[in-house]
C-alpha atoms as a PDB file:
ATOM      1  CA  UNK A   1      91.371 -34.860-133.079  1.00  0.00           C
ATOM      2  CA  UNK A   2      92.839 -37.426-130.462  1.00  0.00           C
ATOM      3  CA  UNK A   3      94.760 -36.346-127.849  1.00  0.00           C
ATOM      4  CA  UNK A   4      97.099 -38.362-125.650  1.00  0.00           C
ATOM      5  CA  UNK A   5      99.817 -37.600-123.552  1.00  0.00           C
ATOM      6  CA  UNK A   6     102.764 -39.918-125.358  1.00  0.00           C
ATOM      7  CA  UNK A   7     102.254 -42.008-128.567  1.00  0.00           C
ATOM      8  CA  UNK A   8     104.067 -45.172-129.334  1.00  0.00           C
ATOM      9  CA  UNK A   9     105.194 -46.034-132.978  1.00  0.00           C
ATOM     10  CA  UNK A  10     105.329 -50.034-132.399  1.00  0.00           C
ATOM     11  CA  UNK A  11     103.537 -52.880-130.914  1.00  0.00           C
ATOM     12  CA  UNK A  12     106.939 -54.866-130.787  1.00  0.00           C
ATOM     13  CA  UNK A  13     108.681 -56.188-127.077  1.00  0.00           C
ATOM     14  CA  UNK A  14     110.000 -51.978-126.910  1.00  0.00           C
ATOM     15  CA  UNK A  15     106.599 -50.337-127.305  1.00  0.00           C
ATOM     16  CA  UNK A  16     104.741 -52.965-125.725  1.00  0.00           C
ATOM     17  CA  UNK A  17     107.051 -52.508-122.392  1.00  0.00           C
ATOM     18  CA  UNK A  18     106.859 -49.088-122.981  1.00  0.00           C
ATOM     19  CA  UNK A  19     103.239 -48.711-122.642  1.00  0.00           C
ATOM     20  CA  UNK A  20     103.443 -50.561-119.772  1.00  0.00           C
ATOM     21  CA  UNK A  21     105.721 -47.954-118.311  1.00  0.00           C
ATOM     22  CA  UNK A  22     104.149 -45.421-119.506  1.00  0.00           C
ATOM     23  CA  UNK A  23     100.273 -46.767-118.200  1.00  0.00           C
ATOM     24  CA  UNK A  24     101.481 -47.544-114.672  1.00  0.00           C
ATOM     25  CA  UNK A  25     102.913 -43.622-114.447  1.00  0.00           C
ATOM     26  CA  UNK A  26      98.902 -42.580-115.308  1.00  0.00           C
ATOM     27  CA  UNK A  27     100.508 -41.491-118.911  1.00  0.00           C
ATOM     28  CA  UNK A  28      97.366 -41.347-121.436  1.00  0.00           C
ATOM     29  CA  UNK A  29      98.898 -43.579-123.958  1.00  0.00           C
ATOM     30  CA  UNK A  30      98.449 -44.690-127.297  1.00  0.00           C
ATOM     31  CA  UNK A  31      99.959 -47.465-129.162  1.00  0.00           C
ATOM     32  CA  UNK A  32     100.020 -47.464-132.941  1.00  0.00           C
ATOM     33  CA  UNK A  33     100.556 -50.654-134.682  1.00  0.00           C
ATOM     34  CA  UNK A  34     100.495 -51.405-138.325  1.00  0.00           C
ATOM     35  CA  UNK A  35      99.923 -55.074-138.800  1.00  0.00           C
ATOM     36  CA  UNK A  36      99.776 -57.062-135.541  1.00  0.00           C
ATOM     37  CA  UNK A  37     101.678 -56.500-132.119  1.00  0.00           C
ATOM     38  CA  UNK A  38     104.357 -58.570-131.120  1.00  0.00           C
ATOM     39  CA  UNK A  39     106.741 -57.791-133.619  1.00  0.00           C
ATOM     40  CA  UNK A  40     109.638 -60.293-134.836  1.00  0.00           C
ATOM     41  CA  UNK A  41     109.268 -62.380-131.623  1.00  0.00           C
ATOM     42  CA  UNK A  42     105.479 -62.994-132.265  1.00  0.00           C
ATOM     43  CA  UNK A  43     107.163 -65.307-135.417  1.00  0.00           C
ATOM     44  CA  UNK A  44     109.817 -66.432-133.048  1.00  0.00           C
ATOM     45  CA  UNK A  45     108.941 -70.709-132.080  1.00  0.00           C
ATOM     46  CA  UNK A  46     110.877 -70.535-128.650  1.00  0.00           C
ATOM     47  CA  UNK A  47     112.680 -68.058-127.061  1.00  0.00           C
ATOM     48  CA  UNK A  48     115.654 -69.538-124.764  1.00  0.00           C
ATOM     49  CA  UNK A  49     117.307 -66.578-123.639  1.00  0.00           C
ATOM     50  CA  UNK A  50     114.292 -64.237-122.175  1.00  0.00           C
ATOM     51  CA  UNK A  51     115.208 -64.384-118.088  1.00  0.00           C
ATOM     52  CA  UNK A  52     112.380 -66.005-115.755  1.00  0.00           C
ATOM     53  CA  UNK A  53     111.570 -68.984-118.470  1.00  0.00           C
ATOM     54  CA  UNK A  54     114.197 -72.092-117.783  1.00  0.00           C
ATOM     55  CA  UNK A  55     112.521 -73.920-120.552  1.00  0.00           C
ATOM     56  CA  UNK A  56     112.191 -71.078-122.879  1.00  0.00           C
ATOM     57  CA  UNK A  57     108.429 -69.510-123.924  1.00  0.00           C
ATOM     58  CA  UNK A  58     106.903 -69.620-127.256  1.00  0.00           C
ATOM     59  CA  UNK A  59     107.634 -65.998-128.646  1.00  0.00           C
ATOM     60  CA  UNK A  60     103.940 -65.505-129.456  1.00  0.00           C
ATOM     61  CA  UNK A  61     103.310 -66.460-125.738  1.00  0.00           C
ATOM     62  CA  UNK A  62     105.404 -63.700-124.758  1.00  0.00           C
ATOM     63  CA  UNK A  63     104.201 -61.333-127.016  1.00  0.00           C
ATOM     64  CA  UNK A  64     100.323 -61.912-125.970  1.00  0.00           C
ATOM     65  CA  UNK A  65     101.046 -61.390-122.300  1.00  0.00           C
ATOM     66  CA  UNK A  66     102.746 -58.441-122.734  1.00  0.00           C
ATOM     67  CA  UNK A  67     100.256 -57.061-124.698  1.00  0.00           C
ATOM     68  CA  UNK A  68      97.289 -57.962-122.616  1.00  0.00           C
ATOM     69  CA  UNK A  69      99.389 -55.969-119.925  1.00  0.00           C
ATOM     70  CA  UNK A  70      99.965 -52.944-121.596  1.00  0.00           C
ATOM     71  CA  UNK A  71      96.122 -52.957-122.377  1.00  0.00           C
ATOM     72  CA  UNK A  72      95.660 -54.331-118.133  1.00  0.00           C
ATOM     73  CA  UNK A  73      97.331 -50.759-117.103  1.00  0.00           C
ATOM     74  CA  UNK A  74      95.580 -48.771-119.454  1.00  0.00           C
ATOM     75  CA  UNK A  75      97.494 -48.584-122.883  1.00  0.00           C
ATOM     76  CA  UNK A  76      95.186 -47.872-125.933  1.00  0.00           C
ATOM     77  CA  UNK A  77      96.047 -50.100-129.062  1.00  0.00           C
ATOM     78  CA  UNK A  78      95.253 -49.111-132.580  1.00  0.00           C
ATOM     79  CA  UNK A  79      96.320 -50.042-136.143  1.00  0.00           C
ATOM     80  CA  UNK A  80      97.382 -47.582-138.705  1.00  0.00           C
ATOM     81  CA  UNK A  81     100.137 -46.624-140.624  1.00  0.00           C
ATOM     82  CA  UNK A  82     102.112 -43.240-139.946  1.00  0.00           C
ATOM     83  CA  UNK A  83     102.214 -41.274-142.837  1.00  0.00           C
ATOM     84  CA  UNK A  84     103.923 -38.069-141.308  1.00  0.00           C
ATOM     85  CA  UNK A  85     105.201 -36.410-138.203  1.00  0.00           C
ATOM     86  CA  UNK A  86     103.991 -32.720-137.805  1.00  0.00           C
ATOM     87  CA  UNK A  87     105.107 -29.715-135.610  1.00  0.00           C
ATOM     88  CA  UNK A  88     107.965 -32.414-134.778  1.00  0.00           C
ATOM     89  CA  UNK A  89     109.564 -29.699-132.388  1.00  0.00           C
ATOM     90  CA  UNK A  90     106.965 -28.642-130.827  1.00  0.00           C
ATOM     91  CA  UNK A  91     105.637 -29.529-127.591  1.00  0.00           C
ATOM     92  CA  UNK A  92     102.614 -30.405-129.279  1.00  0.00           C
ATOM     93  CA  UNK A  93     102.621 -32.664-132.230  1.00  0.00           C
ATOM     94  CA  UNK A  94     100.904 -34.373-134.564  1.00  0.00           C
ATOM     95  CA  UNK A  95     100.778 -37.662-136.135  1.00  0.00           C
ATOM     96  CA  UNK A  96      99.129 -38.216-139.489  1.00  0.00           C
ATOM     97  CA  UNK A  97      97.998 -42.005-140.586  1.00  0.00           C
ATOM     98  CA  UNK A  98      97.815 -42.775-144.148  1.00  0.00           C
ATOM     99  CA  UNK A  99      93.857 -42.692-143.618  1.00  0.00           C
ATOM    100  CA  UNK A 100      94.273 -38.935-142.770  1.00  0.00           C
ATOM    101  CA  UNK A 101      93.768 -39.611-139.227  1.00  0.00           C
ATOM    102  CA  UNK A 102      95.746 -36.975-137.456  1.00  0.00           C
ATOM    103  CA  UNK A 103      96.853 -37.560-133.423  1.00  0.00           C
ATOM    104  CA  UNK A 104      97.955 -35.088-131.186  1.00  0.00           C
ATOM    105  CA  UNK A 105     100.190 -35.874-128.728  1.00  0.00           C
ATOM    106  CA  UNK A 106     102.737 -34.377-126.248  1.00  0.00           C
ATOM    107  CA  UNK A 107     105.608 -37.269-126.723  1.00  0.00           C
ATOM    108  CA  UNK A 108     106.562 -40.062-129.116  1.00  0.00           C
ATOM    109  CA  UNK A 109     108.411 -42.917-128.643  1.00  0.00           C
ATOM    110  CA  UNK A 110     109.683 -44.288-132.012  1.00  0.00           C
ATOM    111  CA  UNK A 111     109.730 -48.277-131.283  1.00  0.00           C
ATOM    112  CA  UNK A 112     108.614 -49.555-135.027  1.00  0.00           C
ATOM    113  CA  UNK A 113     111.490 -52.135-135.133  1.00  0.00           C
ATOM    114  CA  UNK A 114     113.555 -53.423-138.074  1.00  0.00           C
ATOM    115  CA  UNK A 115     112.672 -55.688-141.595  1.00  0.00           C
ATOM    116  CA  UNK A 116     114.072 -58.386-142.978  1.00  0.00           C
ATOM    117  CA  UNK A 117     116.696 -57.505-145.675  1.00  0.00           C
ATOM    118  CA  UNK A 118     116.323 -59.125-149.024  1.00  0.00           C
ATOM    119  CA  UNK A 119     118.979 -61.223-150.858  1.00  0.00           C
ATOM    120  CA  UNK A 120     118.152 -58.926-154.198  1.00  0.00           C
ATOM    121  CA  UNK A 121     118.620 -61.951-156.456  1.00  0.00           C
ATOM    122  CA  UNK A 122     116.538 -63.183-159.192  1.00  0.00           C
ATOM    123  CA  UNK A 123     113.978 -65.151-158.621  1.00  0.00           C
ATOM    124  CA  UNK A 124     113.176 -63.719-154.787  1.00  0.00           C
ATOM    125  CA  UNK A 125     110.188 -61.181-155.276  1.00  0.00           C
ATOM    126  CA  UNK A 126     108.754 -63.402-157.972  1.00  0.00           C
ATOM    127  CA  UNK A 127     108.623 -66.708-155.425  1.00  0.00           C
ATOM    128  CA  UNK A 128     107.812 -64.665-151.824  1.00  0.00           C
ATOM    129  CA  UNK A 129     105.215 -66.706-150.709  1.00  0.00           C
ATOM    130  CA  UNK A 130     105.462 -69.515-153.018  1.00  0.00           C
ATOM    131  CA  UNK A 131     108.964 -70.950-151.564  1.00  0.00           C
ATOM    132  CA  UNK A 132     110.542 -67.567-150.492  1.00  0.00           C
ATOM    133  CA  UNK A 133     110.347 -67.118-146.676  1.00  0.00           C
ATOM    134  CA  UNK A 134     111.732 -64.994-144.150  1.00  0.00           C
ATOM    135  CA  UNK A 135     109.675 -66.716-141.429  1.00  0.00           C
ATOM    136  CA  UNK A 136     110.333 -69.971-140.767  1.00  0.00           C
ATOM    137  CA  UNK A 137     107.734 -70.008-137.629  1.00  0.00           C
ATOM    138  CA  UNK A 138     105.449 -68.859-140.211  1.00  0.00           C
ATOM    139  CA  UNK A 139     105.864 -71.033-142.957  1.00  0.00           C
ATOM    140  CA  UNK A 140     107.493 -74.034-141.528  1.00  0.00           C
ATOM    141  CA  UNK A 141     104.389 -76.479-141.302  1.00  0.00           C
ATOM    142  CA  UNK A 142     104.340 -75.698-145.549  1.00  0.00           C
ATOM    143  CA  UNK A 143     107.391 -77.752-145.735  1.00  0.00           C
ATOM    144  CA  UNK A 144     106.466 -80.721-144.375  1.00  0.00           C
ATOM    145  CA  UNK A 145     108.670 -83.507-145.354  1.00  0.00           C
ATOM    146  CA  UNK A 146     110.229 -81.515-147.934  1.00  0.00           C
ATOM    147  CA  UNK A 147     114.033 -80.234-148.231  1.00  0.00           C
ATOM    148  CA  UNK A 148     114.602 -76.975-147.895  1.00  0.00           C
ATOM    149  CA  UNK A 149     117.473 -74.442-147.408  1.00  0.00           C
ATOM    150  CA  UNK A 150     118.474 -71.631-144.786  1.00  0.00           C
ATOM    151  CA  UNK A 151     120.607 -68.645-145.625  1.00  0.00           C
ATOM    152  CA  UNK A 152     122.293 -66.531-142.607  1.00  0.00           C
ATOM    153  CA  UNK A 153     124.875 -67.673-139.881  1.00  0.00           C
ATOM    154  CA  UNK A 154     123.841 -65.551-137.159  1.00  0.00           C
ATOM    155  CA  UNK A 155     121.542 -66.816-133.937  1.00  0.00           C
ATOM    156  CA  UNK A 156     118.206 -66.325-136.354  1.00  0.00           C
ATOM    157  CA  UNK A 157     119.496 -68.519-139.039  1.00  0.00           C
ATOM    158  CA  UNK A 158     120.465 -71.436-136.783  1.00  0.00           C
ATOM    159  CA  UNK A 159     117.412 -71.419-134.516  1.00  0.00           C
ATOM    160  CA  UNK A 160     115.169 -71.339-137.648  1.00  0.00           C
ATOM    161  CA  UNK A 161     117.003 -74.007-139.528  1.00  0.00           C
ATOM    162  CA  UNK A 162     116.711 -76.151-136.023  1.00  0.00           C
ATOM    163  CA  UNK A 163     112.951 -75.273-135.913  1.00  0.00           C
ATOM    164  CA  UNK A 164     112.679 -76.311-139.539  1.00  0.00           C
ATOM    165  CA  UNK A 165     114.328 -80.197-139.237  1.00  0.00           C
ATOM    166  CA  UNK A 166     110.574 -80.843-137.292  1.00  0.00           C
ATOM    167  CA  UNK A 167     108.891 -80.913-140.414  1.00  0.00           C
ATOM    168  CA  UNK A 168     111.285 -81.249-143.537  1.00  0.00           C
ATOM    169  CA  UNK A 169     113.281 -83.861-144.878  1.00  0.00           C
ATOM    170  CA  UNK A 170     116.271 -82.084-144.932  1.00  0.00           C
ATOM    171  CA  UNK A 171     117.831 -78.169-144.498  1.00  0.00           C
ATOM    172  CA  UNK A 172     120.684 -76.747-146.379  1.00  0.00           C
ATOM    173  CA  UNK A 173     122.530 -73.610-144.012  1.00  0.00           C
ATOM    174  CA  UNK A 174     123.722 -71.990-146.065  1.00  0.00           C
ATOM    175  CA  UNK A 175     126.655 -68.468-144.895  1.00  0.00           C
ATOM    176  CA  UNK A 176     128.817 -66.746-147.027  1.00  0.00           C
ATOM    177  CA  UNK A 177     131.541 -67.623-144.267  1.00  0.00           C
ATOM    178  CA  UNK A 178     133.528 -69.894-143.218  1.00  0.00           C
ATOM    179  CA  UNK A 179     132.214 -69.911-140.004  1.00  0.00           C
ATOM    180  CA  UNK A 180     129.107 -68.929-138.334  1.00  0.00           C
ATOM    181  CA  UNK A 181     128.725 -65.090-136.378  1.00  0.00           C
ATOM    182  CA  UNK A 182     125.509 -67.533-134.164  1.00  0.00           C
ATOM    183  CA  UNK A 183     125.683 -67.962-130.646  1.00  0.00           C
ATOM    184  CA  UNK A 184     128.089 -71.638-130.040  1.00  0.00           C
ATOM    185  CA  UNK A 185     125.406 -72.974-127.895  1.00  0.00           C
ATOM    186  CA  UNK A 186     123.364 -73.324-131.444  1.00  0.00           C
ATOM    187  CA  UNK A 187     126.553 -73.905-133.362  1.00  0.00           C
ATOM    188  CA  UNK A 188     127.244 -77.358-131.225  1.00  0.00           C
ATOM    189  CA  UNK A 189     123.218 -77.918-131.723  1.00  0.00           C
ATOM    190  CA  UNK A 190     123.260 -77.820-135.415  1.00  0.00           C
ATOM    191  CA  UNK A 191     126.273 -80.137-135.748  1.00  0.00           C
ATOM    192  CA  UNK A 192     124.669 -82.439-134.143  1.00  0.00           C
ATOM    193  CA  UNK A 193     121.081 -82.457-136.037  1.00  0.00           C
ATOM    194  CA  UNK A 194     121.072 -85.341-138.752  1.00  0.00           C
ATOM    195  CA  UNK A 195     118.794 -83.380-140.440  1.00  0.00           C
ATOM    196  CA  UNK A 196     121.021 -79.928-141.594  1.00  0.00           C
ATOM    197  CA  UNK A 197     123.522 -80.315-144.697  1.00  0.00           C
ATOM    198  CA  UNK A 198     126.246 -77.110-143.770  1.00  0.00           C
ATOM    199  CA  UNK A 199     127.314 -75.038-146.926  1.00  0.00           C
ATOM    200  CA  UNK A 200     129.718 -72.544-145.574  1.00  0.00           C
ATOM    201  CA  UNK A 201     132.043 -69.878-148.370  1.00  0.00           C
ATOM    202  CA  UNK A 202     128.767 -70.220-150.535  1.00  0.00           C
ATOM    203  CA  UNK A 203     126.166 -67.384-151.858  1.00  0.00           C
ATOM    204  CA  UNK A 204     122.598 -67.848-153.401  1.00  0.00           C
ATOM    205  CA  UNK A 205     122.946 -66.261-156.405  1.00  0.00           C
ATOM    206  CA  UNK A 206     119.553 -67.133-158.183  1.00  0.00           C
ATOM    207  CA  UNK A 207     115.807 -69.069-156.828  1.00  0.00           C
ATOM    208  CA  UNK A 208     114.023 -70.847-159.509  1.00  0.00           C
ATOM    209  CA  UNK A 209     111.109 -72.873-160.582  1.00  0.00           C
ATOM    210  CA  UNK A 210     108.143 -72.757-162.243  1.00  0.00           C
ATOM    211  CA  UNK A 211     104.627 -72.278-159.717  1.00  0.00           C
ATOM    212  CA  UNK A 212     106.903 -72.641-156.420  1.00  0.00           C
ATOM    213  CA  UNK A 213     110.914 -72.970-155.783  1.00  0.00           C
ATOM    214  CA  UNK A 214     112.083 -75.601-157.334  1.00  0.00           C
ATOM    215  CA  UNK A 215     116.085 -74.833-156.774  1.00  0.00           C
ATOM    216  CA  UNK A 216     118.529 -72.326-156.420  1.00  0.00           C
ATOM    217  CA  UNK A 217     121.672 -71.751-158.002  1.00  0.00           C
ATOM    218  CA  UNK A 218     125.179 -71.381-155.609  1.00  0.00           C
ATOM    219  CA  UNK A 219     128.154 -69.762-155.979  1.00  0.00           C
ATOM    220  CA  UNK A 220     131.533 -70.713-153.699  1.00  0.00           C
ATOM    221  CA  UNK A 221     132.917 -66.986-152.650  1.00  0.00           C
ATOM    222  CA  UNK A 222     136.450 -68.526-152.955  1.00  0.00           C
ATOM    223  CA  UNK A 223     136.419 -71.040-155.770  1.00  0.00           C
ATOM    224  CA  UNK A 224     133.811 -69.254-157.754  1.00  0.00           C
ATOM    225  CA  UNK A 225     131.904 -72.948-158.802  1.00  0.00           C
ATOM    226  CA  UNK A 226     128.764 -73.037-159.629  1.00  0.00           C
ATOM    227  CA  UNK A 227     126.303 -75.777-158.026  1.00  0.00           C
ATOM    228  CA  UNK A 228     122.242 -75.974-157.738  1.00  0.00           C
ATOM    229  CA  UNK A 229     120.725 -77.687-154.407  1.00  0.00           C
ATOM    230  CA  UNK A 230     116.897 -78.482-155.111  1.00  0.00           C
ATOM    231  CA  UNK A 231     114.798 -77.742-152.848  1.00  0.00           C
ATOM    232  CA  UNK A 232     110.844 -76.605-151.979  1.00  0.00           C
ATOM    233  CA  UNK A 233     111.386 -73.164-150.018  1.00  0.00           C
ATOM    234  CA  UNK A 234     114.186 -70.937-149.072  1.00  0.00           C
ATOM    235  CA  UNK A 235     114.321 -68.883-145.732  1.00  0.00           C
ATOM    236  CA  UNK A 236     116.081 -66.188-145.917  1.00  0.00           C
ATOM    237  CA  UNK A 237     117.925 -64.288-143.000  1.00  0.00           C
ATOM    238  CA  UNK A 238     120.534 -61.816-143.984  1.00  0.00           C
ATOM    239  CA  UNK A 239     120.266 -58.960-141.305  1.00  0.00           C
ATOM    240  CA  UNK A 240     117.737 -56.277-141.221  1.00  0.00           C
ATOM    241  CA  UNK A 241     116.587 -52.443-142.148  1.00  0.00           C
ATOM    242  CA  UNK A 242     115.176 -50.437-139.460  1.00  0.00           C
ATOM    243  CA  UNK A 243     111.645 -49.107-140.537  1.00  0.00           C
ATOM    244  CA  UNK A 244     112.991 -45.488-140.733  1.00  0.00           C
ATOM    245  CA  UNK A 245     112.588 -44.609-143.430  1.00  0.00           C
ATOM    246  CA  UNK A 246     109.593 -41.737-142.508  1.00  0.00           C
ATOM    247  CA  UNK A 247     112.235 -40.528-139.856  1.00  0.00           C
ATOM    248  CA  UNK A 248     115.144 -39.916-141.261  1.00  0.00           C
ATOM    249  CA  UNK A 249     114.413 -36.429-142.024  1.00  0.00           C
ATOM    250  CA  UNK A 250     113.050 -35.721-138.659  1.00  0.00           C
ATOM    251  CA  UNK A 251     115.507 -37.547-136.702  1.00  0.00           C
ATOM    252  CA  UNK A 252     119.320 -38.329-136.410  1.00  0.00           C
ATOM    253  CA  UNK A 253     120.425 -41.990-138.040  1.00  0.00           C
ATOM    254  CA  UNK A 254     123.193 -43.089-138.403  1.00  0.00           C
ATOM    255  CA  UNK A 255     124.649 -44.229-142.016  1.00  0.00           C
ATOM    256  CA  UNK A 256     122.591 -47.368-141.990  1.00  0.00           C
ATOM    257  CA  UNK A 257     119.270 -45.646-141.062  1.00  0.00           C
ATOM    258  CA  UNK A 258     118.888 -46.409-137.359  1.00  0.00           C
ATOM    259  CA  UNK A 259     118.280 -43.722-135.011  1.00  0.00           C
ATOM    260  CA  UNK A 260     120.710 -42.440-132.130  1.00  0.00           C
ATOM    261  CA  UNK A 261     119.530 -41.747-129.115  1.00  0.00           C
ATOM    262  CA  UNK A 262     121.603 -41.233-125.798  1.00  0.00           C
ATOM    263  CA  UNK A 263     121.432 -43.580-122.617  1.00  0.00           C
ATOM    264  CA  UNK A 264     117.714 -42.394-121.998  1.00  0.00           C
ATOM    265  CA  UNK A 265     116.717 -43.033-125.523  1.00  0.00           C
ATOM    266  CA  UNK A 266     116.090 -39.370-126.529  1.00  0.00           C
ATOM    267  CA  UNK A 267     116.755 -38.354-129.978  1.00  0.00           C
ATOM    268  CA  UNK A 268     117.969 -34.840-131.085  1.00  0.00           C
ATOM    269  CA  UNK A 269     114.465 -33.905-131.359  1.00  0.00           C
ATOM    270  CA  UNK A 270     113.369 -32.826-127.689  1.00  0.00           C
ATOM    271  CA  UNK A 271     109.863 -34.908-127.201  1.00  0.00           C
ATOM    272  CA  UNK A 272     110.676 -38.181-129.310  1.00  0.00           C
ATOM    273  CA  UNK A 273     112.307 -41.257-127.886  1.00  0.00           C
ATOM    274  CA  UNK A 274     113.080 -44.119-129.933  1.00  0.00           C
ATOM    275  CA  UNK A 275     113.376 -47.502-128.163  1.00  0.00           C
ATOM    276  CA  UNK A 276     114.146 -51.218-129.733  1.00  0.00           C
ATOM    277  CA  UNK A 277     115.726 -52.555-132.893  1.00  0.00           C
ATOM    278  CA  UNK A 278     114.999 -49.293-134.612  1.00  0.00           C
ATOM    279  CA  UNK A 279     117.980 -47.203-132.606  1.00  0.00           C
ATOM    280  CA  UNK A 280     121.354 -48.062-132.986  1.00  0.00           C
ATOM    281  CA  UNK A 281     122.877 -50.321-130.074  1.00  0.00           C
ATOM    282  CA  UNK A 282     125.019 -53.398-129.419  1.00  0.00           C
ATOM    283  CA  UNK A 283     122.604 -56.256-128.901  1.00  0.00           C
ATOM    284  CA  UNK A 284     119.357 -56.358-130.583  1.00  0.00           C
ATOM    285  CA  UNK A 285     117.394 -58.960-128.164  1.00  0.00           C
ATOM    286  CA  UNK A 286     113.490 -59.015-126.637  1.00  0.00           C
ATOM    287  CA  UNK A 287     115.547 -58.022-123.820  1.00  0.00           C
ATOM    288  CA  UNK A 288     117.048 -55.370-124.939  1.00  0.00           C
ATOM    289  CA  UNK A 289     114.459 -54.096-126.373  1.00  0.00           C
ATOM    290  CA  UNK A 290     112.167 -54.429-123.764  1.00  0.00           C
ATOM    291  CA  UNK A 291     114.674 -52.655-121.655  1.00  0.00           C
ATOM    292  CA  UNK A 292     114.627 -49.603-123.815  1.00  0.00           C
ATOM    293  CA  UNK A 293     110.999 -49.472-123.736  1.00  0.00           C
ATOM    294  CA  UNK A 294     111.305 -49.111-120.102  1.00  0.00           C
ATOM    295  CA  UNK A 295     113.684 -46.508-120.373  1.00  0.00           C
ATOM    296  CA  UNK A 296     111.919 -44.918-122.583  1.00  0.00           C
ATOM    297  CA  UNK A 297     108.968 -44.367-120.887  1.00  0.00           C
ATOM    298  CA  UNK A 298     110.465 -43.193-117.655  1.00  0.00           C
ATOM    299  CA  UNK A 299     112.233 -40.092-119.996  1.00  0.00           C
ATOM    300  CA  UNK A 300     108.849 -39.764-121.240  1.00  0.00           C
ATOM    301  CA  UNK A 301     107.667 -38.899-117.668  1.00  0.00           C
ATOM    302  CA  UNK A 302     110.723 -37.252-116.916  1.00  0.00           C
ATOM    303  CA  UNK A 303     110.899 -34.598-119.866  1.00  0.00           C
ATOM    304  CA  UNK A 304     106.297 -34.445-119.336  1.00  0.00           C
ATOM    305  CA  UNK A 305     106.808 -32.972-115.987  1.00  0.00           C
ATOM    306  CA  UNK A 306     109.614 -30.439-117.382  1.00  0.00           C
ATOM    307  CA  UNK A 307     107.349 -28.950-119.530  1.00  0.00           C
ATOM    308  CA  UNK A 308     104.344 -28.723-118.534  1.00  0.00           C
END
């Protein structure tokens, strides 16, 4: 069986920067991953906001050089998903893959971020993939000179639907609103991009076609009307789900499933920290979340030295 010192659940901006952490402080540290690191930002085209780049940095960029620095200081990387959480109270416990891998470890740091929620209309499981996005970064280049619509009004809608006008013909935003929640920065940018049609106070309600998206069907929230915009793809942002949904018997959530931890990101479970858009907080940003990895890691070494 494997044996290291602290485990991280999450090759996001949190566990990356906590594996940094956790490296430098001669930690023996493992980082679990189930698809690819980076997380969300790894999608994201530019990100504006992260401090030390005036011009912004291409979130996969970002994502690479923090990873090849968590490796630089000694972090271990490996893919698999967690199937279970063993001897959870313990000082020693044990993490199961789906494989049947089992890890032993003395600390965990839960960092496996947040997914995409779904509109749960009809039409959206059928077409994921063939016009059903929730990745414009992704899929974008797909579109090319097409017309294509955005739902969400919060900072991920707008950026995308600003990412998308350098490829399509045109980009419905769609909110539910009558305003958007987004940052006014990208409020004042998407007003003045030829390229985005606004449909505030509107729903989707269905996505159709026949191989790919061919339209979708709207409803007005105050007028109740009915209207169709066609269209080759739909990208969908309406909020997320934290990836708990293995934890929330061995951890405290709140009623939307994201853990709470105090100031130094320990759960109610003495040994597991949880650290990023999986914990429930204010502001879920790469700098926040890199933040909490860091804060993370230094309980980690903190609570460590108590016990042993």
């Amino acid at each position: 069986m494997e044996k290291y010192q602290v485990v991280i659940i999450g090759g996001g901006p949190a566990g990356l920067s906590a594996g940094i952490y956790t490296s430098r402080a001669f930690l023996s540290t493992l980082i679990l991953e189930s698809t690819g690191t980076g997380g969300q930002a790894a999608t994201t085209d530019i990100i504006e906001n992260y401090p030390g780049y005036p011009d912004g940095i291409k979130g996969p960029d970002l994502m690479s050089n923090m990873e090849k620095q968590a490796k630089h200081f000694g972090s271990k990387i490996e893919f698999g998903q967690v199937a279970e959480i063993k001897n959870a109270g313990a000082k020693e416990k044990i993490i199961v893959l789906e494989d049947g891998t089992n890890i032993q470890c003395d600390a965990i740091i839960i960092a496996a971020g947040a997914k995409p929620n779904e509109l749960e209309v009809p039409g959206e499981k059928k077409y994921r993939g063939r016009g059903v996005s929730y990745c414009a970064t992704c899929d974008g280049a797909f579109f090319k000179n097409k017309d294509v619509a955005v739902v969400g009004g919060g900072n991920a809608a707008l950026e995308e639907a600003i990412f998308l006008t350098k490829f399509t013909n045109k980009v419905y935003l769609i909110h539910r609103r009558d305003e958007f929640r987004g940052g006014k920065i990208l409020q004042e940018r998407i007003l003045k991009q030829p390229k985005i049609t606004i449909v505030l106070n509107s729903i989707v309600k269905e996505i159709a076609g026949n191989n790919q998206v061919e339209k979708i069907k709207i409803e007005n929230v105050q007028t109740k009307g009915i209207s169709f915009i066609d269209c080759s793809g739909i990208f969908i942002y309406a909020g997320h789900k934290p990836n708990t949904d293995l934890l929330k018997k061995i951890v405290q959530t709140d009623e939307k499933g994201y853990i709470i931890t105090d100031d130094e990101m320990k759960t109610d479970i003495p040994g597991i920290f949880a650290a990023g858009d999986i914990r429930k907080k204010f502001l879920r940003q790469v700098v926040t979340a890199v933040g909490d990895g860091a804060t993370a890691a230094m309980a980690v070494e903190k609570y460590l030295s108590e016990i042993s």
